[in-house]
PDB file of N, CA and C in Angstrom:
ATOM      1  N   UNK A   1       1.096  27.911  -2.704  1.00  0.00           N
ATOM      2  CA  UNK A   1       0.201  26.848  -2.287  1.00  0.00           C
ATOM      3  C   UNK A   1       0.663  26.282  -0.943  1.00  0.00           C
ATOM      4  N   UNK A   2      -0.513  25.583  -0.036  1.00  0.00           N
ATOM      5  CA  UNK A   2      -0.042  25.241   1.002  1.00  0.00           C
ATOM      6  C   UNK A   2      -0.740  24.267   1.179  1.00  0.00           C
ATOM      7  N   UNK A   3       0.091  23.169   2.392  1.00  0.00           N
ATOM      8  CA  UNK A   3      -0.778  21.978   2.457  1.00  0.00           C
ATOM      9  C   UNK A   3      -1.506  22.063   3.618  1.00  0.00           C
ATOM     10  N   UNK A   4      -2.523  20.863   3.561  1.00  0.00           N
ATOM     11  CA  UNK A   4      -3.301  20.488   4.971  1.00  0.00           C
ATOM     12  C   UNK A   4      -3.075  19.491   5.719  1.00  0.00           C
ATOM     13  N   UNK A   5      -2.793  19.330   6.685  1.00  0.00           N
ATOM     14  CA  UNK A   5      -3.467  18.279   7.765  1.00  0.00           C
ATOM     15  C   UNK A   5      -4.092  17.427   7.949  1.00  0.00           C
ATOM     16  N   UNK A   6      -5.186  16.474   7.337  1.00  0.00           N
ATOM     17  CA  UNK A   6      -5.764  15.712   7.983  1.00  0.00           C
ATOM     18  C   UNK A   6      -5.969  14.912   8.879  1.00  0.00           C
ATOM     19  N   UNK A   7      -6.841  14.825   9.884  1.00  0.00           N
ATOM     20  CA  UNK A   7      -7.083  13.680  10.515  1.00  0.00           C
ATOM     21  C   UNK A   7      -7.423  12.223   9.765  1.00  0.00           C
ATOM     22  N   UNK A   8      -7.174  11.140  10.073  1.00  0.00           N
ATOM     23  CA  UNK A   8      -7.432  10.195   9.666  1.00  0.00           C
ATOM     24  C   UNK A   8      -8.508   9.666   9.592  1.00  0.00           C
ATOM     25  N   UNK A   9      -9.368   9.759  10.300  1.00  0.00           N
ATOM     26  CA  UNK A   9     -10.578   9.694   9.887  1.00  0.00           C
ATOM     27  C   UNK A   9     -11.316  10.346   8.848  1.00  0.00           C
ATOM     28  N   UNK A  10     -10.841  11.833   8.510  1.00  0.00           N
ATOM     29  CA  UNK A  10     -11.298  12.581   7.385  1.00  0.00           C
ATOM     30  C   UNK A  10     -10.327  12.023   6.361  1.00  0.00           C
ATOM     31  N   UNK A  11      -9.628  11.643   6.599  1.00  0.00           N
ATOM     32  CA  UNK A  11      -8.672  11.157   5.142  1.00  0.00           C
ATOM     33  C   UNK A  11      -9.132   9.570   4.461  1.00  0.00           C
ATOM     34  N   UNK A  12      -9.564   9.024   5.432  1.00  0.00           N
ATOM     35  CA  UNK A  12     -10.346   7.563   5.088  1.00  0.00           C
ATOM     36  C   UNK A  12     -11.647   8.138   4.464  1.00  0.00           C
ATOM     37  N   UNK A  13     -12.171   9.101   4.560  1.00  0.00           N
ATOM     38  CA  UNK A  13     -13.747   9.503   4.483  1.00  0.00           C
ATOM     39  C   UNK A  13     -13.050   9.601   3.179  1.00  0.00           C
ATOM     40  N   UNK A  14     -12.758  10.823   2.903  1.00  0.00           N
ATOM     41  CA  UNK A  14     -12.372  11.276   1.257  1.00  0.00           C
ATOM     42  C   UNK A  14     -11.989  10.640   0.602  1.00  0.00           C
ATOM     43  N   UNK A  15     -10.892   9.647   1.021  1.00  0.00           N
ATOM     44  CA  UNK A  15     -10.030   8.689  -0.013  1.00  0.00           C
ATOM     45  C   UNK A  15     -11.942   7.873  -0.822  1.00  0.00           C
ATOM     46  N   UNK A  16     -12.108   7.362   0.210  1.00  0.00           N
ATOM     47  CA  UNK A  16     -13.253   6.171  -0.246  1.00  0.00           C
ATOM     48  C   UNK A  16     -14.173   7.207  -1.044  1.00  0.00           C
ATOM     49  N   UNK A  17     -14.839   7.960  -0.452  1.00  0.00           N
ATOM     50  CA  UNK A  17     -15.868   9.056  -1.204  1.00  0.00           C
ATOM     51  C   UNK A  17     -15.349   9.365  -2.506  1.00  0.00           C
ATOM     52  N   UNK A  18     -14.156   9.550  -2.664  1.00  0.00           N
ATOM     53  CA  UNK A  18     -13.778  10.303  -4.033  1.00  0.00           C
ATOM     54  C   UNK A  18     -12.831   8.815  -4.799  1.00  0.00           C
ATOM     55  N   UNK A  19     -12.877   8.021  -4.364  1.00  0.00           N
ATOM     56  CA  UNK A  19     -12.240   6.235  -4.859  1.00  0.00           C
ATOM     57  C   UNK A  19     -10.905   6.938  -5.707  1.00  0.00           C
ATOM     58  N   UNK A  20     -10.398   5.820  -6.389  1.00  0.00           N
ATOM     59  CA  UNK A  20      -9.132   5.793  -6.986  1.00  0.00           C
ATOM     60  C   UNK A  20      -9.372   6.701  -8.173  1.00  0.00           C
ATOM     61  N   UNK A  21     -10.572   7.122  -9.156  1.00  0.00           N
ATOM     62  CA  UNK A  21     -10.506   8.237  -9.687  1.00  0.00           C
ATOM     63  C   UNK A  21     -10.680   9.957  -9.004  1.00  0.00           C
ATOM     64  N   UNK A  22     -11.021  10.188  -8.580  1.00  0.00           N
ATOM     65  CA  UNK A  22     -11.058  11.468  -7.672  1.00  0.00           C
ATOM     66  C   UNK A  22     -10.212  11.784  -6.877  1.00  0.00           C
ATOM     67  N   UNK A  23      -8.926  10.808  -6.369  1.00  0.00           N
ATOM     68  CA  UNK A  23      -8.044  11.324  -5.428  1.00  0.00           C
ATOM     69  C   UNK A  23      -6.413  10.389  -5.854  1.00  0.00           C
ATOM     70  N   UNK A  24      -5.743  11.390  -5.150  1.00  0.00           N
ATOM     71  CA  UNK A  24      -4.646  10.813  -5.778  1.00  0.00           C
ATOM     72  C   UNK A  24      -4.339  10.720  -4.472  1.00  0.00           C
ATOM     73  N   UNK A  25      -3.752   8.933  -4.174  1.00  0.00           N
ATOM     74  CA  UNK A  25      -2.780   8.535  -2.587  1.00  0.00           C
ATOM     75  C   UNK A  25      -1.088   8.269  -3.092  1.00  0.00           C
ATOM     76  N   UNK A  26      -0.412   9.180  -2.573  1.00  0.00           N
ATOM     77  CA  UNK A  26       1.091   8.706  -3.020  1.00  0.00           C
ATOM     78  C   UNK A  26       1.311   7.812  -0.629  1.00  0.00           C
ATOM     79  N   UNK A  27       2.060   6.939  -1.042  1.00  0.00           N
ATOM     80  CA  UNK A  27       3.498   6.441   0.296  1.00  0.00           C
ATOM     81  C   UNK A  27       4.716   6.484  -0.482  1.00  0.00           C
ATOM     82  N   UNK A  28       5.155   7.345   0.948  1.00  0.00           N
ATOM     83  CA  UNK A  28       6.352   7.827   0.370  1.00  0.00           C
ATOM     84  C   UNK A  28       7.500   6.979   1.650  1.00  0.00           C
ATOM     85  N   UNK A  29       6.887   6.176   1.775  1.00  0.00           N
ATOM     86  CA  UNK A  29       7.523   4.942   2.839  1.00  0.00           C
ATOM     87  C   UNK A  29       8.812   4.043   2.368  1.00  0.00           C
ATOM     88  N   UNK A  30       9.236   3.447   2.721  1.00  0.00           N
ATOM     89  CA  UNK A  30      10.432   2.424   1.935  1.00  0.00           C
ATOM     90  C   UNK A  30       9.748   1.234   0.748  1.00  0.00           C
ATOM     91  N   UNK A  31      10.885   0.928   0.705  1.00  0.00           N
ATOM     92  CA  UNK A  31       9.580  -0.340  -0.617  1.00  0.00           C
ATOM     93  C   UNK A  31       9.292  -1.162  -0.145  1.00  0.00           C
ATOM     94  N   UNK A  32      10.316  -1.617   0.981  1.00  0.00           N
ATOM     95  CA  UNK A  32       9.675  -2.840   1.850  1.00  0.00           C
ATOM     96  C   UNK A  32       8.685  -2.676   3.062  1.00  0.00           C
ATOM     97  N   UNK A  33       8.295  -1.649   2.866  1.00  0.00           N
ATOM     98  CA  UNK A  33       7.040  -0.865   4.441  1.00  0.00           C
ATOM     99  C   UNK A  33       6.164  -0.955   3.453  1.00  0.00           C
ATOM    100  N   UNK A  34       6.377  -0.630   2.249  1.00  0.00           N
ATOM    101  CA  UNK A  34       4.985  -0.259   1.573  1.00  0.00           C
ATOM    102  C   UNK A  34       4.589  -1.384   0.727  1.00  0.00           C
ATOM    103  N   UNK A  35       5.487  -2.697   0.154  1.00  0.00           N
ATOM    104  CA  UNK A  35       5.294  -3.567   0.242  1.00  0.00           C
ATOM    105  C   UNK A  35       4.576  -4.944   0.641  1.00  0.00           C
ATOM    106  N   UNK A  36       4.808  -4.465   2.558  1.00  0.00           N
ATOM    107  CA  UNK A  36       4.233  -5.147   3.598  1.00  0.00           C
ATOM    108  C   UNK A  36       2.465  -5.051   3.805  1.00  0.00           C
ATOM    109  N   UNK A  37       2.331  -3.620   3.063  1.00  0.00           N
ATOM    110  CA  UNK A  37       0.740  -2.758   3.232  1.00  0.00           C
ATOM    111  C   UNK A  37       1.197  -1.785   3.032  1.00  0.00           C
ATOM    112  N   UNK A  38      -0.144  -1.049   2.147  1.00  0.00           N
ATOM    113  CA  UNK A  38      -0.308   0.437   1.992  1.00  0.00           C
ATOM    114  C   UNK A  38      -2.068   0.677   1.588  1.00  0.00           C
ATOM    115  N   UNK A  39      -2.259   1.614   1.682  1.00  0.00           N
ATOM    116  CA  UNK A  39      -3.811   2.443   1.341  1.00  0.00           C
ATOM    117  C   UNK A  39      -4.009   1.243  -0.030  1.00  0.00           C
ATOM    118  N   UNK A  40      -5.263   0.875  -0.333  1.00  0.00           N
ATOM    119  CA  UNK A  40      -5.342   0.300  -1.109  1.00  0.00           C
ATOM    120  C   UNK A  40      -5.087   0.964  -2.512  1.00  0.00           C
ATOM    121  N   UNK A  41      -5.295   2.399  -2.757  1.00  0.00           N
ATOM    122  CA  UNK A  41      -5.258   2.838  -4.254  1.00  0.00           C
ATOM    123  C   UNK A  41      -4.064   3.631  -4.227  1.00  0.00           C
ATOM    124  N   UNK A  42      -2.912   3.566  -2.865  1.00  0.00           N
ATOM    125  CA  UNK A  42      -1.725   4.652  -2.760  1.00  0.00           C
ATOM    126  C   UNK A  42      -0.507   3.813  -4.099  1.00  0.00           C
ATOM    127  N   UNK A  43      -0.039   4.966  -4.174  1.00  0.00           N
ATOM    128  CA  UNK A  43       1.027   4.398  -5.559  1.00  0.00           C
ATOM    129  C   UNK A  43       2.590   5.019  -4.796  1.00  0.00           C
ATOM    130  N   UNK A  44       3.292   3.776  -4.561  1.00  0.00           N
ATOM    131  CA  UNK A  44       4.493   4.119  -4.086  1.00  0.00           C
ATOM    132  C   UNK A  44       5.529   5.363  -4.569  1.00  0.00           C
ATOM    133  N   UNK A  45       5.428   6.289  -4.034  1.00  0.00           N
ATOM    134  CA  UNK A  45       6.835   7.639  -4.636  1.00  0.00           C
ATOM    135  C   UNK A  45       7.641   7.672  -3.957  1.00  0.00           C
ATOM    136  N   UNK A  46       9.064   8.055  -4.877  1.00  0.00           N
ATOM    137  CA  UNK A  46      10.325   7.765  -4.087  1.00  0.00           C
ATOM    138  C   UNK A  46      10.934   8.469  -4.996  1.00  0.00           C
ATOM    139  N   UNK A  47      12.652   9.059  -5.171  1.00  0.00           N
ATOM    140  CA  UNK A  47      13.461   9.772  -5.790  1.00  0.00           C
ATOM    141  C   UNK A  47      13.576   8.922  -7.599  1.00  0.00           C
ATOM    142  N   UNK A  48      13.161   8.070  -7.309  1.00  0.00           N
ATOM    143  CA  UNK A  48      13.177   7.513  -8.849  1.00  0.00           C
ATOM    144  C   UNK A  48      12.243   7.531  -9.890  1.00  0.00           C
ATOM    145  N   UNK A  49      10.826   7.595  -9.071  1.00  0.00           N
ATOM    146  CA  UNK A  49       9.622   7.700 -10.323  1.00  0.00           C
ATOM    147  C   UNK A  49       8.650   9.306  -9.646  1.00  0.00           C
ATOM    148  N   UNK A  50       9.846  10.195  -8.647  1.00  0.00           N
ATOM    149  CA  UNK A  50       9.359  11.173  -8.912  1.00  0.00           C
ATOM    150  C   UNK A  50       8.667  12.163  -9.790  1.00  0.00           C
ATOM    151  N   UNK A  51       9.460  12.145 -10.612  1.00  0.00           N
ATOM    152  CA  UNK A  51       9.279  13.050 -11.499  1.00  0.00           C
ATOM    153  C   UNK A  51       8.180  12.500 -12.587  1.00  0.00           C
ATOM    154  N   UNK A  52       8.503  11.307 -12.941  1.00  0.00           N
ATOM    155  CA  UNK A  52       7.794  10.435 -13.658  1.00  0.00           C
ATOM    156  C   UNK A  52       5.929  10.453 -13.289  1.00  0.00           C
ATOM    157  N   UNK A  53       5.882  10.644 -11.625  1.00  0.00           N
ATOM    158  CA  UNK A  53       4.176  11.215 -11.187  1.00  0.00           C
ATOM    159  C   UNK A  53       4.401  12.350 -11.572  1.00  0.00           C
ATOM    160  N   UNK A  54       5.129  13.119 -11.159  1.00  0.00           N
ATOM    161  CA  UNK A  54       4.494  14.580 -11.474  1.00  0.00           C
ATOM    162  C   UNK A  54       4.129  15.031 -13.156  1.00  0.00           C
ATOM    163  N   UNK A  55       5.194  14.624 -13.743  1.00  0.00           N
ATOM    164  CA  UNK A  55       4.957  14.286 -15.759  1.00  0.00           C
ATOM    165  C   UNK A  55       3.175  14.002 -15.759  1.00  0.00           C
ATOM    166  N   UNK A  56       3.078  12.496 -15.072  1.00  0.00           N
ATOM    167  CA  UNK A  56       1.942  11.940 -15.425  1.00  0.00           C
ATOM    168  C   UNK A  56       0.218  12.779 -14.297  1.00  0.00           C
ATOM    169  N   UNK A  57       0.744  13.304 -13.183  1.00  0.00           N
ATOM    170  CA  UNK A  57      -0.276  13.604 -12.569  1.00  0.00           C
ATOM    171  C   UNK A  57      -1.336  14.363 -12.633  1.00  0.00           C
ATOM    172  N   UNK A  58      -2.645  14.568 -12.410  1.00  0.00           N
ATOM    173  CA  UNK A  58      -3.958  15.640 -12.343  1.00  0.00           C
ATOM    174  C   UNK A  58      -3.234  16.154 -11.242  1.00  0.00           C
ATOM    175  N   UNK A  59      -3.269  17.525 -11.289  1.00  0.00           N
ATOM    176  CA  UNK A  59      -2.969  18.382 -10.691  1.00  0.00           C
ATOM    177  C   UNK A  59      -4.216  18.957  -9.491  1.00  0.00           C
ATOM    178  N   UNK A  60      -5.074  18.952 -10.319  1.00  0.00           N
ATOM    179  CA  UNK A  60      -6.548  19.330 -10.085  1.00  0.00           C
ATOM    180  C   UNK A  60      -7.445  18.050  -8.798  1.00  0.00           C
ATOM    181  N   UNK A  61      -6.701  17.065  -8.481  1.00  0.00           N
ATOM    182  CA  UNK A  61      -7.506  15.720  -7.800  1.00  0.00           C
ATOM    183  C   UNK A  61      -6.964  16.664  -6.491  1.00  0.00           C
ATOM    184  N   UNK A  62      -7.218  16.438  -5.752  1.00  0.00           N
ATOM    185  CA  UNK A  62      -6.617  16.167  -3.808  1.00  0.00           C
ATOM    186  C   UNK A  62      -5.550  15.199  -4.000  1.00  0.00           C
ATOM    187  N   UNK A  63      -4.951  15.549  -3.551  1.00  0.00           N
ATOM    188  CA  UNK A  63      -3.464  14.769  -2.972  1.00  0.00           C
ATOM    189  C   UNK A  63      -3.455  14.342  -1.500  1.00  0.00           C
ATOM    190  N   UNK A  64      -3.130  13.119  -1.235  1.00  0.00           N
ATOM    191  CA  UNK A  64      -3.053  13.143  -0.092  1.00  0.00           C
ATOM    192  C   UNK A  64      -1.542  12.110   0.259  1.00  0.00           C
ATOM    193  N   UNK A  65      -0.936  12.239   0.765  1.00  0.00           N
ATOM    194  CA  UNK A  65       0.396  11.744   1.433  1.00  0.00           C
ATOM    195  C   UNK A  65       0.563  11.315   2.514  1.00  0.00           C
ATOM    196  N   UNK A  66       1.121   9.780   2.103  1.00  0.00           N
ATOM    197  CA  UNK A  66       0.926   9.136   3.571  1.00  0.00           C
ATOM    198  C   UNK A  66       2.500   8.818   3.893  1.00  0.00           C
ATOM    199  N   UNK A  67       3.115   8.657   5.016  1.00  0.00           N
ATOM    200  CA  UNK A  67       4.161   8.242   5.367  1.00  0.00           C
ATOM    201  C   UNK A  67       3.555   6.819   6.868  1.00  0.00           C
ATOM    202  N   UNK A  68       4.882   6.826   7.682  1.00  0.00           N
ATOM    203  CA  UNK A  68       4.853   6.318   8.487  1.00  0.00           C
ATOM    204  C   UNK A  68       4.187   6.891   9.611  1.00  0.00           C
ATOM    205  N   UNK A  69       4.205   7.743  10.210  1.00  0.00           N
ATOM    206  CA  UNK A  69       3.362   8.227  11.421  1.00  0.00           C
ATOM    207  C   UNK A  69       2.908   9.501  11.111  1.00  0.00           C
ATOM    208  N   UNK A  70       2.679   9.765   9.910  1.00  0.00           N
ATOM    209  CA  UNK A  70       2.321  11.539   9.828  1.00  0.00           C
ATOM    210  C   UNK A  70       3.534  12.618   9.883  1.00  0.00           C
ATOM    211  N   UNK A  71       4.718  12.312  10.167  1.00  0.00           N
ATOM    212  CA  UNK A  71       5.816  13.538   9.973  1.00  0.00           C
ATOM    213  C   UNK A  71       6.146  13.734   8.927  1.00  0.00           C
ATOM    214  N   UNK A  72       7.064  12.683   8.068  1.00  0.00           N
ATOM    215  CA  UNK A  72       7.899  12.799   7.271  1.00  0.00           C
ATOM    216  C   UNK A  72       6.389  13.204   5.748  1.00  0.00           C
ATOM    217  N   UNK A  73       5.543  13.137   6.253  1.00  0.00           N
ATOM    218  CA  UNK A  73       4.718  13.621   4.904  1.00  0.00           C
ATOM    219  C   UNK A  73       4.170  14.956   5.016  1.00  0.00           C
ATOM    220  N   UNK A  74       4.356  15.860   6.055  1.00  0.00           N
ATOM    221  CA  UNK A  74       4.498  16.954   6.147  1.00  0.00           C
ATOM    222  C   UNK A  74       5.345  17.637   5.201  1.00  0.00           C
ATOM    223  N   UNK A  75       6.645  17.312   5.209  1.00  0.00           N
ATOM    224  CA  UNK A  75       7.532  17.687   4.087  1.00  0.00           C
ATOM    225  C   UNK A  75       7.456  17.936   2.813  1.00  0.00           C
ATOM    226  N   UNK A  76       6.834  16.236   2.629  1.00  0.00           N
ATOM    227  CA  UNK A  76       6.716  16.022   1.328  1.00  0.00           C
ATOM    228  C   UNK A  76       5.704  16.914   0.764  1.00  0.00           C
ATOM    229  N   UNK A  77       4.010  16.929   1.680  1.00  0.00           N
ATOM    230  CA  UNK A  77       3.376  17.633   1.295  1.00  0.00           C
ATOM    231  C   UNK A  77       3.536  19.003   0.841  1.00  0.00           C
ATOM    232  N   UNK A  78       4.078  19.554   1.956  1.00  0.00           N
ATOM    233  CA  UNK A  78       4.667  20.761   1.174  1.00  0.00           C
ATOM    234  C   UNK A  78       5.568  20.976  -0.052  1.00  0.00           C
ATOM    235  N   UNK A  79       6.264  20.064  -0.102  1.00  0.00           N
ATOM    236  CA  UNK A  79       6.988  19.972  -1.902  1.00  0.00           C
ATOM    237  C   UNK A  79       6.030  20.004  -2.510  1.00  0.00           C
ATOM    238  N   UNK A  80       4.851  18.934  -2.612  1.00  0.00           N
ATOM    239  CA  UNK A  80       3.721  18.433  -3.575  1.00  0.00           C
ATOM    240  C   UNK A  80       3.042  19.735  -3.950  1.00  0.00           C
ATOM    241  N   UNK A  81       2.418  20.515  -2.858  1.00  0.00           N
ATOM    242  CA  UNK A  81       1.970  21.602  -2.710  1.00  0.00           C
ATOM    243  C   UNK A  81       2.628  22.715  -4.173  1.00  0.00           C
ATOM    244  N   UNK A  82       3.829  22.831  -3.241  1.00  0.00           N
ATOM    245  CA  UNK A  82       4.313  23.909  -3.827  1.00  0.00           C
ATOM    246  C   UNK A  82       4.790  23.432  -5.578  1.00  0.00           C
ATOM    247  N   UNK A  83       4.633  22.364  -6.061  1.00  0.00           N
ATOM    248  CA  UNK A  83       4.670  21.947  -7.516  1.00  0.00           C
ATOM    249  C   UNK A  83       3.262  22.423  -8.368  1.00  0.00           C
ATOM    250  N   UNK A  84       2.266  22.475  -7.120  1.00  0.00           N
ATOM    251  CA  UNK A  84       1.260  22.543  -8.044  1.00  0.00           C
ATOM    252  C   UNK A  84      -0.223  22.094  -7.933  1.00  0.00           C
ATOM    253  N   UNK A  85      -0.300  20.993  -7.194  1.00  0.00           N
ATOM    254  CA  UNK A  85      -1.205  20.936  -6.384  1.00  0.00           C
ATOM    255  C   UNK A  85      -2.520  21.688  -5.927  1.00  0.00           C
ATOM    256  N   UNK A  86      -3.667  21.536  -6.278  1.00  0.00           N
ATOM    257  CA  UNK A  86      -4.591  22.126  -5.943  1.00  0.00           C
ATOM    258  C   UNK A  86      -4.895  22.031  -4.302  1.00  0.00           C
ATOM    259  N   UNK A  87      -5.264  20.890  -4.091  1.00  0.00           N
ATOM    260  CA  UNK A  87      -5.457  19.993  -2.749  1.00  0.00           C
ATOM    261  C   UNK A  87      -4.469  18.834  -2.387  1.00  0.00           C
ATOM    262  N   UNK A  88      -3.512  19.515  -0.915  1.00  0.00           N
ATOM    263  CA  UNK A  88      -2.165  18.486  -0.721  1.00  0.00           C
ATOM    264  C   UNK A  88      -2.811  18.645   0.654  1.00  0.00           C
ATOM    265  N   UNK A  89      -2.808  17.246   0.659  1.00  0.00           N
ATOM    266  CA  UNK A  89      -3.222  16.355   2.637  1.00  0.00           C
ATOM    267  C   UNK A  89      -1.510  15.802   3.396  1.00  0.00           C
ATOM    268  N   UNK A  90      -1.699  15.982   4.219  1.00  0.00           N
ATOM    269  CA  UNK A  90      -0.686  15.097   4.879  1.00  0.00           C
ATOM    270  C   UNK A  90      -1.399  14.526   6.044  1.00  0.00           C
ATOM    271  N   UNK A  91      -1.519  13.276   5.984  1.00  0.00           N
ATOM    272  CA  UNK A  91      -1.976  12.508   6.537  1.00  0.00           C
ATOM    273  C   UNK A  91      -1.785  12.089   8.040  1.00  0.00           C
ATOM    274  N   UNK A  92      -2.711  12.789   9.006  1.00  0.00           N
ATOM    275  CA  UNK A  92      -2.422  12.577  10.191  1.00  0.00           C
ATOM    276  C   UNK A  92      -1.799  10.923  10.881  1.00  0.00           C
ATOM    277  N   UNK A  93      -0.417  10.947  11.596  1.00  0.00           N
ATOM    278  CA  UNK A  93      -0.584   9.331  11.821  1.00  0.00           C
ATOM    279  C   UNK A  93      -0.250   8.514  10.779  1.00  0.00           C
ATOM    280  N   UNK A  94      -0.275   8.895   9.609  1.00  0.00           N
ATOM    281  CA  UNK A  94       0.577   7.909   8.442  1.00  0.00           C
ATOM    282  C   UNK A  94      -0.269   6.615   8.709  1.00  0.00           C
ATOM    283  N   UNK A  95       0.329   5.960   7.943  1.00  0.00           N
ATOM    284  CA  UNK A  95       0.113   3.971   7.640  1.00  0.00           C
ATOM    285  C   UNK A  95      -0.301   3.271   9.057  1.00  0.00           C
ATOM    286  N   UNK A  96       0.637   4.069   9.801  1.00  0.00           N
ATOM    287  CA  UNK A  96       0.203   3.067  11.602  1.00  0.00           C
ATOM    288  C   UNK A  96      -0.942   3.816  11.513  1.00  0.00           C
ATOM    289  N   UNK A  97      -1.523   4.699  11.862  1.00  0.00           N
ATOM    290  CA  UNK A  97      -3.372   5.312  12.090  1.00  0.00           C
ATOM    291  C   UNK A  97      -4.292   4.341  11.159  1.00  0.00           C
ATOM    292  N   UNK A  98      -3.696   4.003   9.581  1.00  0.00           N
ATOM    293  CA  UNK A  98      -4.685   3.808   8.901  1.00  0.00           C
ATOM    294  C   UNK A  98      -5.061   2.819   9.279  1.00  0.00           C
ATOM    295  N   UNK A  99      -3.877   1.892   9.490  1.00  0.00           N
ATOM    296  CA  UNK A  99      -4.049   0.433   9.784  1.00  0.00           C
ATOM    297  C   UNK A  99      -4.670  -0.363  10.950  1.00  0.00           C
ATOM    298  N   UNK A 100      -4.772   0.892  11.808  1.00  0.00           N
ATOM    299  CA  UNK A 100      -5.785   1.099  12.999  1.00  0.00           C
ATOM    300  C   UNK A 100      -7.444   1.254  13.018  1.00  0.00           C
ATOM    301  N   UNK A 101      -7.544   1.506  11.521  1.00  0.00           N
ATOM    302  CA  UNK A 101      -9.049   2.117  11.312  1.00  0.00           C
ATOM    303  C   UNK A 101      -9.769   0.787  11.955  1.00  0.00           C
TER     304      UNK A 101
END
């Protein structure tokens, strides 16, 4: 499996089109970045309730992954991906793009 790219504008389109049942938003940001703001339906992931999403996750939704500027969720996406993932986004621009919309 492999992930995608999005632009942010296509990632705002889908998130809303497909709402908090149809898509799954992980930030994989600090607790206090994601704290401050995040995507309204994103659910904070980090080394502690890793595993604990993947136990609980649809495999089958779009994934999409947001970080801070779009790098560090490249990575991740590709982990996400390669677990299983039908549809893994990495989010062009991260949290600063969104927050720009």
């Amino acid at each position: 499996m492999a992930y995608q790219r999005i632009a942010i504008g296509d990632a705002f389109k889908l998130i809303t089109e497909l709402g908090p049942e149809g898509a799954l938003v992980i930030d994989i940001r600090d607790e206090d970045s994601y704290a401050r703001g995040h995507i309204a339906s994103a659910m904070h992931i980090h080394s502690s309730n890793l595993q604990e999403f993947l136990n609980m996750a649809d495999f089958d939704k779009p994934l999409f992954v947001c970080c801070y500027h779009g790098n560090m969720s490249q990575g991740s996406a590709a982990y996400f991906a390669g677990q299983g993932f039908e549809q893994t986004y990495s989010i062009d621009g991260g949290f600063e793009a969104w927050q720009a919309l």
